[in-house]
Protein backbone atom coordinates (compact mmCIF):
# COMPACT_ATOMS: atom_id res chain seq x y z
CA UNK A 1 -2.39 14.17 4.19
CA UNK A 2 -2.81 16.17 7.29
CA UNK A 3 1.17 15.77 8.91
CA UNK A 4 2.21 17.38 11.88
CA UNK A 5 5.30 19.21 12.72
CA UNK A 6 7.82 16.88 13.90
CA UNK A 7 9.22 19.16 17.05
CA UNK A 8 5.36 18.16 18.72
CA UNK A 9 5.94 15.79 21.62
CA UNK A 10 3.85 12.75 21.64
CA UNK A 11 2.08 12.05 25.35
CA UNK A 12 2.18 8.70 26.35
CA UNK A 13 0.72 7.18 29.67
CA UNK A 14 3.27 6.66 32.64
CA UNK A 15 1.59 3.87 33.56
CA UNK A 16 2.75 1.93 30.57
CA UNK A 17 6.58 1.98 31.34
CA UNK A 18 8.87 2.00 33.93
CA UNK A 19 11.61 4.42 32.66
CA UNK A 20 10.19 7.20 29.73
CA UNK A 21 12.28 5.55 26.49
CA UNK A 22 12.47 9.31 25.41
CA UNK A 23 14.58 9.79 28.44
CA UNK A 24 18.16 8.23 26.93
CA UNK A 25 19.43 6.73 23.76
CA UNK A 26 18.90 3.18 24.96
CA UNK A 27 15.31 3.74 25.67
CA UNK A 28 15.19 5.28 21.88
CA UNK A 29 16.57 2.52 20.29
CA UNK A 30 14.11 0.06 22.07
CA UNK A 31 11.00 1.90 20.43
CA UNK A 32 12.63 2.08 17.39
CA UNK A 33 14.04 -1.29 16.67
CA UNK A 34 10.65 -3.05 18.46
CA UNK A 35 8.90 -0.80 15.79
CA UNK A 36 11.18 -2.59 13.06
CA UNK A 37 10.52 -5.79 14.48
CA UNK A 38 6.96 -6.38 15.31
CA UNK A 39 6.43 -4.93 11.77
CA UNK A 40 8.76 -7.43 10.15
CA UNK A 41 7.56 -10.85 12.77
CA UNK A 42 4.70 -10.11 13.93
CA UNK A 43 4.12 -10.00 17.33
CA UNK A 44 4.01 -13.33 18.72
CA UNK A 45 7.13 -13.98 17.47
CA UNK A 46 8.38 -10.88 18.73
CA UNK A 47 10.30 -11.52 22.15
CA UNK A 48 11.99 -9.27 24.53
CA UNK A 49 15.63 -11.66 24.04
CA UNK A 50 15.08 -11.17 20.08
CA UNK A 51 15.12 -7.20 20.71
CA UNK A 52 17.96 -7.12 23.22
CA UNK A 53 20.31 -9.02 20.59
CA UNK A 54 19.25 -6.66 18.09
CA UNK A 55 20.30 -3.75 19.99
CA UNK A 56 23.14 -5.19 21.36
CA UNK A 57 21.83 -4.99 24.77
CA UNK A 58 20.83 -7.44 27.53
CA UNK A 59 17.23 -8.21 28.55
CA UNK A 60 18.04 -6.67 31.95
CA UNK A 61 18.10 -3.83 30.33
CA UNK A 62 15.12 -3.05 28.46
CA UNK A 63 12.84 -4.73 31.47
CA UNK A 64 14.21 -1.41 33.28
CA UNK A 65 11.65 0.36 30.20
CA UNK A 66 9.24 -1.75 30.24
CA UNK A 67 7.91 -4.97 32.33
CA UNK A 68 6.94 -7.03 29.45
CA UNK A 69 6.53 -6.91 25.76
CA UNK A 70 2.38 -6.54 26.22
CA UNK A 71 3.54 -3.09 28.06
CA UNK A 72 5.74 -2.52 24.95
CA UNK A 73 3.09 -3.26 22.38
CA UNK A 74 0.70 -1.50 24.74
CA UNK A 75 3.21 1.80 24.54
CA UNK A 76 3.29 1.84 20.92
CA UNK A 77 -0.20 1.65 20.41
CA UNK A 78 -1.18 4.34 22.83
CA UNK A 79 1.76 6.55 21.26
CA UNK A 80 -0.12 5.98 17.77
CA UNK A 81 -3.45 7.05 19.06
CA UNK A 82 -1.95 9.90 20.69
CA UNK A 83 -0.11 10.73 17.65
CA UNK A 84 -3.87 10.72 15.80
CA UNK A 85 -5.16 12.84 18.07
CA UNK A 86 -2.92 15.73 17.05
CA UNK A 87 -3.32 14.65 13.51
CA UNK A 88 -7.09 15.02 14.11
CA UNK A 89 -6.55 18.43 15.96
CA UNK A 90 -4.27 19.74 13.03
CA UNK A 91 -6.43 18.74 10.39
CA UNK A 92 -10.08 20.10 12.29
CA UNK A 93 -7.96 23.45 12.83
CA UNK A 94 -10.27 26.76 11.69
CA UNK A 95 -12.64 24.79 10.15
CA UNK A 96 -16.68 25.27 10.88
CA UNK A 97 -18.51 22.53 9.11
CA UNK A 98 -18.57 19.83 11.34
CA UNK A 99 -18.96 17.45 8.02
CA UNK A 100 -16.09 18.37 6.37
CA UNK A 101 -14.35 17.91 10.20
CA UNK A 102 -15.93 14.35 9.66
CA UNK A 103 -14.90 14.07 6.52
CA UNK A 104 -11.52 14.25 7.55
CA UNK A 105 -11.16 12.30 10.61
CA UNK A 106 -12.68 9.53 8.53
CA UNK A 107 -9.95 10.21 5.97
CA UNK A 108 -7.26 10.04 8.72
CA UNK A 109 -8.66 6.84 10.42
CA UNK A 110 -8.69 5.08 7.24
CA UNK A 111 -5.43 6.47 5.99
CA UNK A 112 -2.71 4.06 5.17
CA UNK A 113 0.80 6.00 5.48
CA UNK A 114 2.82 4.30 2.43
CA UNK A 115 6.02 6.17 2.50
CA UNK A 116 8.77 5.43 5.02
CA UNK A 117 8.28 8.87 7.13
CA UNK A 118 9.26 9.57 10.26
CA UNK A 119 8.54 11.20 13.51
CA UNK A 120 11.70 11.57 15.49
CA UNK A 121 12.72 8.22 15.72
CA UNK A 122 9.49 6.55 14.77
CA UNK A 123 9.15 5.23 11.43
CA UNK A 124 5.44 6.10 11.25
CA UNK A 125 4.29 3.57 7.68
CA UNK A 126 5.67 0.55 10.04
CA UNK A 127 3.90 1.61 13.01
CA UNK A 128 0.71 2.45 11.11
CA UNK A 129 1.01 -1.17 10.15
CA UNK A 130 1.57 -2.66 13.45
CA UNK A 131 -1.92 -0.41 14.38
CA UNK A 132 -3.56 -2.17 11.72
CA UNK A 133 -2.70 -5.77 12.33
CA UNK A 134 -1.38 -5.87 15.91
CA UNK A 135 -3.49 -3.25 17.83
CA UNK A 136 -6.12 -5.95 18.95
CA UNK A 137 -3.98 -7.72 20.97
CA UNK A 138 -3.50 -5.34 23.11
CA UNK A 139 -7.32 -5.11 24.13
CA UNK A 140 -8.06 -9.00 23.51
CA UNK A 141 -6.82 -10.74 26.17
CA UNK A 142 -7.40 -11.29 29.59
CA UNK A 143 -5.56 -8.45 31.15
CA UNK A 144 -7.57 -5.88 29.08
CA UNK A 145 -9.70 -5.41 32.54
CA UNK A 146 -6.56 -4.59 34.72
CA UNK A 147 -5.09 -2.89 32.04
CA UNK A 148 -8.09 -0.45 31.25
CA UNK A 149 -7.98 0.51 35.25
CA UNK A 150 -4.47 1.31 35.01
CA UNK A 151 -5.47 4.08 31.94
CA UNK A 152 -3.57 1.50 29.15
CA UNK A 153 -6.34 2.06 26.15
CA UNK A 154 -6.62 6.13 27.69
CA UNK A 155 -5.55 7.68 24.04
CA UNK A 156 -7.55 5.30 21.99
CA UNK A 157 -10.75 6.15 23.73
CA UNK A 158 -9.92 10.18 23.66
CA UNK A 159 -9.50 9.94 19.99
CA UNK A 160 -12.59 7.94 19.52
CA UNK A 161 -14.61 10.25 21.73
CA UNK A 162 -13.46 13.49 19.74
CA UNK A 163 -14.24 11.98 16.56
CA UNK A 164 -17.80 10.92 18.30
CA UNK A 165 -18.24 14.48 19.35
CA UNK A 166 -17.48 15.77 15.79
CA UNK A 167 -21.15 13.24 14.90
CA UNK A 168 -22.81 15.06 17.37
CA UNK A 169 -22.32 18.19 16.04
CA UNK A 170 -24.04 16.87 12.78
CA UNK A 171 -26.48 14.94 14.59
CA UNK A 172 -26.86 15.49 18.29
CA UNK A 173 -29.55 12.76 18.58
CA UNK A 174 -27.53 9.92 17.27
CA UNK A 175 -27.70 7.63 19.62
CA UNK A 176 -24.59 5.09 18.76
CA UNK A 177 -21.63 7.83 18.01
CA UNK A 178 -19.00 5.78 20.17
CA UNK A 179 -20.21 2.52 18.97
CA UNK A 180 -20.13 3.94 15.50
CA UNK A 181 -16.35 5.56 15.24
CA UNK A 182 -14.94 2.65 17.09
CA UNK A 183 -16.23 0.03 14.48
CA UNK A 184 -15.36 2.26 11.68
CA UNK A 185 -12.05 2.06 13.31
CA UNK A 186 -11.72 -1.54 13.85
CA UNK A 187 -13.10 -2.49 10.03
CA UNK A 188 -10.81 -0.06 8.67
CA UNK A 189 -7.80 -2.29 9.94
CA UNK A 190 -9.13 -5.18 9.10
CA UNK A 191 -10.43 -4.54 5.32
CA UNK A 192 -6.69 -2.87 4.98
CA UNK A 193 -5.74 -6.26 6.38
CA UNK A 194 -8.18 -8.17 3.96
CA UNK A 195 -6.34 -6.31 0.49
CA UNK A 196 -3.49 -7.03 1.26
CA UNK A 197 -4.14 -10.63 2.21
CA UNK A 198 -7.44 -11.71 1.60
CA UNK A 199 -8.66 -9.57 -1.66
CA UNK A 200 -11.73 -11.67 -2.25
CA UNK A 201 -13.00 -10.37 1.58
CA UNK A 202 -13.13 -6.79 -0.03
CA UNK A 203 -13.08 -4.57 -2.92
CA UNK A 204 -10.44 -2.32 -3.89
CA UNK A 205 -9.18 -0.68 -6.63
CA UNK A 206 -6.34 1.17 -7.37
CA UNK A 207 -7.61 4.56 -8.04
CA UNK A 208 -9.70 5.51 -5.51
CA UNK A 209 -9.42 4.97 -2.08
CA UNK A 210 -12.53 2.32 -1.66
CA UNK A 211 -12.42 2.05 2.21
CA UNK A 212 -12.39 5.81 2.82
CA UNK A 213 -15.23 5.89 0.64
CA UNK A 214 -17.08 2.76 2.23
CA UNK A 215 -16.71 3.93 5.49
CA UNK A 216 -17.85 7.72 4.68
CA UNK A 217 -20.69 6.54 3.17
CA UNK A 218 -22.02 4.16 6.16
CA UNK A 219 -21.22 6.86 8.81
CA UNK A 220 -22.97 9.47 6.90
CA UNK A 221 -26.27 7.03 6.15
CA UNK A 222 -26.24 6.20 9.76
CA UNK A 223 -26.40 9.65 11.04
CA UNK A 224 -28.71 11.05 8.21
CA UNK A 225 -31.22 8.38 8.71
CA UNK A 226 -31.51 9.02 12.69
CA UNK A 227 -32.06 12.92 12.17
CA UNK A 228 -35.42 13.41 11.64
């Protein structure tokens, strides 16, 4: 798949911590062991006294990072979409056809990282989980209003409106282009969710990559039939 160089810094939104966790080794270990541990629990069973044990630190201490574990979560979900947006840039580089550019940011969205890789310090298979299964938490709830002031969802929309402008290139009157990538997006979490817990939800197989293919074909149908 379409892997950027490590040495790339990943922008994150101020907003979402009080001390940058790239700035010293305890901030490090926070993102790294939270990664390890909302993977593993789940987040609702996640808890800011669970990490500080783990770490061998006090709670004090990582609230000086970040005010609450919804700013966590919120910080490693913006750092994944930010990550895909350089993922999307690297893999759109030098190339002309805006449907092979589509192509591939449909690959990327519905691309499940299965080996244990990392970036830096970020194990990126257990993060690309916690996108999968924990990333609409951070929108569904009833902060999301305060929180989308404050810029908290400011990567996820970039990416989705880059991969929107990508459609319009194949189709500039298609009217529903956000609407579109984001539920392309959202499904492909959930029917990634489905195989692995609910198989009779969805259809897989073991050769071919069924929800790439499921999603290309409904985003390309949708544009086609609005061209004319």
């Amino acid at each position: 798949m379409f892997e950027l160089p490590t040495t790339i810094p990943i922008q994150v939104n101020s907003k979402l911590y009080l001390k940058d966790p790239n700035s010293s080794d305890l901030g490090v270990k926070i993102i790294a062991k939270s990664i390890d541990m909302i993977n593993s629990m789940g987040y609702e069973d996640f808890t800011i006294r669970k990490l500080a044990q783990a770490i061998n630190s006090t709670e004090a201490s990582i609230y000086r990072y970040f005010e609450s574990k919804q700013k966590l979560l919120l910080y490693l979900i913006s750092w994944y979409w930010s990550w895909m947006e350089y993922r999307l840039a690297f893999a759109t580089t030098n190339i002309s056809s805006p449907k092979v550019k589509l192509e591939r940011a449909i690959s990327l969205i519905t691309d499940k990282i299965d080996n244990d890789e990392k970036y830096n310090y970020v194990n990126l298979k257990k993060l690309n989980s916690i996108a999968f299964t924990e990333s609409t938490k951070s929108f569904l709830n009833k902060e999301v209003d305060k929180e989308n002031k404050n810029g908290a969802y400011s990567e996820y929309k970039k990416f989705v409106e880059k991969v929107s402008d990508i459609v319009l290139e194949l189709n500039p009157k298609y009217k529903f282009p956000n609407m579109l990538i984001s539920t392309v997006i959202e499904g492909a979490h959930l029917q990634h969710h489905f195989t692995d817990h609910l198989p009779r939800l969805t259809n897989t197989s073991t050769k071919d990559n069924h929800i790439e293919l499921f999603f290309t074909d409904i985003v390309f149908k949708s544009i086609t039939t609005t061209k004319k």
